[in-house]
Protein backbone atom coordinates (compact mmCIF):
# COMPACT_ATOMS: atom_id res chain seq x y z
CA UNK A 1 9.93 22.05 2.04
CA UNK A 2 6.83 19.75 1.93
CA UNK A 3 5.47 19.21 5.09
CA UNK A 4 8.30 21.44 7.15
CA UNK A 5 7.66 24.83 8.49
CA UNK A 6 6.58 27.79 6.17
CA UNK A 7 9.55 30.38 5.57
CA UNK A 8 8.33 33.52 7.56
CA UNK A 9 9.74 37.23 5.43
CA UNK A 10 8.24 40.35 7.09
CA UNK A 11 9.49 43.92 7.61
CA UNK A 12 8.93 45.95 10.51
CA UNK A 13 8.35 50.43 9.76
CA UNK A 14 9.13 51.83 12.77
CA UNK A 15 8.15 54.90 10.66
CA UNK A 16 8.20 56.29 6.86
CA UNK A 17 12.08 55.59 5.67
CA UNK A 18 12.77 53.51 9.13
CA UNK A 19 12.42 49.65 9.00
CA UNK A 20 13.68 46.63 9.87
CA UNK A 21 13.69 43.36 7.33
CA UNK A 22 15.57 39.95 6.91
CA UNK A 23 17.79 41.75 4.93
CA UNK A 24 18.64 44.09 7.20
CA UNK A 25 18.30 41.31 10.49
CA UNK A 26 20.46 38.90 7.75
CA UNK A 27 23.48 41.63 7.56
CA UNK A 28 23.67 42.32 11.14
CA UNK A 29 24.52 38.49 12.07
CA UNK A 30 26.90 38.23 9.17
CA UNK A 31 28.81 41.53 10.83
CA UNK A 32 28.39 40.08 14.15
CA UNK A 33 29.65 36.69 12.85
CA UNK A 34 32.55 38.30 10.74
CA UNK A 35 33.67 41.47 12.80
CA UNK A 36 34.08 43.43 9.17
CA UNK A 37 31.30 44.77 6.70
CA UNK A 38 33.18 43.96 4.12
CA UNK A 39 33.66 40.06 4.99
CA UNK A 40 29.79 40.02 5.77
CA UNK A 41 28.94 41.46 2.31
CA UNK A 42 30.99 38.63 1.00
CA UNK A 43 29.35 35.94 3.31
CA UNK A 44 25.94 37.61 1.95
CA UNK A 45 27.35 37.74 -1.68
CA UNK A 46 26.23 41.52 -1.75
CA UNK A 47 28.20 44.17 -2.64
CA UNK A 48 29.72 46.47 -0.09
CA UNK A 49 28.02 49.29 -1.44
CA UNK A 50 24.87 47.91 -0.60
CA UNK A 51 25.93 46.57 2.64
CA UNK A 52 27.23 49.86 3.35
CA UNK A 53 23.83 51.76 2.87
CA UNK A 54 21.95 49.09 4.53
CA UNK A 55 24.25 50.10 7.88
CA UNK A 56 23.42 53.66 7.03
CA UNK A 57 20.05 52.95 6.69
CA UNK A 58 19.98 51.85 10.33
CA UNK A 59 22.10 54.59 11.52
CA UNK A 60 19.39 57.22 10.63
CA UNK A 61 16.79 54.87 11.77
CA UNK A 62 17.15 54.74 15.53
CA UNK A 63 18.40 56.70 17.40
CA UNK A 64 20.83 54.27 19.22
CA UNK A 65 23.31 52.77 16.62
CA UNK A 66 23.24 49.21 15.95
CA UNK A 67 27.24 49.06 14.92
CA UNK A 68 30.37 50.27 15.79
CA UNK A 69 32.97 50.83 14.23
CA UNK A 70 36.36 49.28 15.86
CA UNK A 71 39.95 51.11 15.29
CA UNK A 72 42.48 49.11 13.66
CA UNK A 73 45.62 47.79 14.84
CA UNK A 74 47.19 44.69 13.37
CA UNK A 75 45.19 42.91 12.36
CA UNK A 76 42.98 46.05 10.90
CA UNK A 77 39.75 48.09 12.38
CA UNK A 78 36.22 46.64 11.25
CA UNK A 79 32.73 46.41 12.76
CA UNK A 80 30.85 45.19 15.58
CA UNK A 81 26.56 45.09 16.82
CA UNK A 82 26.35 47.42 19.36
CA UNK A 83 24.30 46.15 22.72
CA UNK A 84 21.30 48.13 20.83
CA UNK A 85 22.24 45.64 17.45
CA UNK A 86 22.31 42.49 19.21
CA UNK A 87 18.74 43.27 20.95
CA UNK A 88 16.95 44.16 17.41
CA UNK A 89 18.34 40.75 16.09
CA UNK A 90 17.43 38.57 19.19
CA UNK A 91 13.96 40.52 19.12
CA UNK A 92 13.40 40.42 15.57
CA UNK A 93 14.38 36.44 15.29
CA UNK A 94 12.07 35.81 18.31
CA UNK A 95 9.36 37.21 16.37
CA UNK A 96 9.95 35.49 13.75
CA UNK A 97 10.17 32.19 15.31
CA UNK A 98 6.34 32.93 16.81
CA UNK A 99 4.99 33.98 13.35
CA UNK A 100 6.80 30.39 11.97
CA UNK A 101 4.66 28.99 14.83
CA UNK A 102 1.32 30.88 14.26
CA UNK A 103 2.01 30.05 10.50
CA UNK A 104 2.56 26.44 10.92
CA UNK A 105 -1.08 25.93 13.29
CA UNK A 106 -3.01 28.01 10.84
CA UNK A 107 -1.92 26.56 7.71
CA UNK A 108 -2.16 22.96 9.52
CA UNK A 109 -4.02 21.56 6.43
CA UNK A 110 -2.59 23.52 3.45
CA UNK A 111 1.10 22.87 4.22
CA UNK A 112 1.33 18.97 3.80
CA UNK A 113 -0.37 19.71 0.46
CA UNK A 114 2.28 21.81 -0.79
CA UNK A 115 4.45 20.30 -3.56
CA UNK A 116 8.13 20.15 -3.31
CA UNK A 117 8.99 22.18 -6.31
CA UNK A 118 6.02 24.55 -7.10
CA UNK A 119 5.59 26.36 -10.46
CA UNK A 120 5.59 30.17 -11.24
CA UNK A 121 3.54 31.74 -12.77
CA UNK A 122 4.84 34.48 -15.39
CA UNK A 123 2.58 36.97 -17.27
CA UNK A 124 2.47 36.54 -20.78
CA UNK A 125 3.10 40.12 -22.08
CA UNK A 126 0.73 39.93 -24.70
CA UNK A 127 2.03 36.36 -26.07
C-alpha cells in the first residue's frame, strides 16, 4: 500500500442501534451482485446467520427497506436492493471516495513514508 491511497472504514449512526458500516455497505453489493443472501454470505465468507441479522439490522433501521425478498419459481426465490438499498450504497461509496480524497491531501507527507508491511503492536500481558 506504500504510496497508494489510505483505506477509508467509517460507520454512519443514524441513531442509537441504527447504522450503516462497510460491513453492512459490503453485504448489500454482494446481494445485489448475487440475487440470494445466502450466495452473498458465501462471496463474503460469513455465515448466513450473520448475514441474516445484518439484513435485519437494516430492516429496523429505516424505515424504507433496503431488500426484498423475490418469490421463487424455478430457479428458486432470493433477494434483491430495493431502490432505497441501491441509494444508501451509491451514497455511502460516494462518501467514501471523498474521505479517500480528503485522506490522501491531508496525509500528503505521512503516506509515502508508510512501510509496506507495518508491525503490530501486541500488549504483553504481564510478560
Amino acid at each position: 500500500m506504500r504510496g497508494a491511497d489510505p483505506v477509508i472504514r467509517f460507520t454512519i449512526e443514524f441513531a442509537q442501534h441504527s447504522h450503516v458500516g462497510s460491513a453492512e455497505i459490503d453485504l448489500l453489493e454482494a446481494i445485489h451482485n448475487a440475487g440470494s443472501l445466502s450466495q452473498a454470505a458465501r462471496d463474503l465468507r460469513i455465515s448466513y446467520k450473520h448475514a441474516w441479522l445484518i439484513v435485519d439490522s437494516l430492516k429496523h433501521a429505516f424505515q424504507s427497506p433496503v431488500t426484498v425478498a423475490k418469490t421463487g419459481g424455478s430457479g428458486g426465490g432470493g433477494v434483491c436492493l430495493t431502490s432505497f438499498g441501491e441509494s444508501l450504497v451509491d451514497r455511502y461509496r460516494a462518501l467514501q471516495r471523498e474521505f479517500v480524497q480528503l485522506a490522501a491531501k491531508g496525509l500528503q507527507g505521512i503516506i509515502p513514508k508508510t512501510r509496506e508491511c507495518g508491525t503490530r503492536l501486541h500488549r504483553s500481558n504481564g510478560k
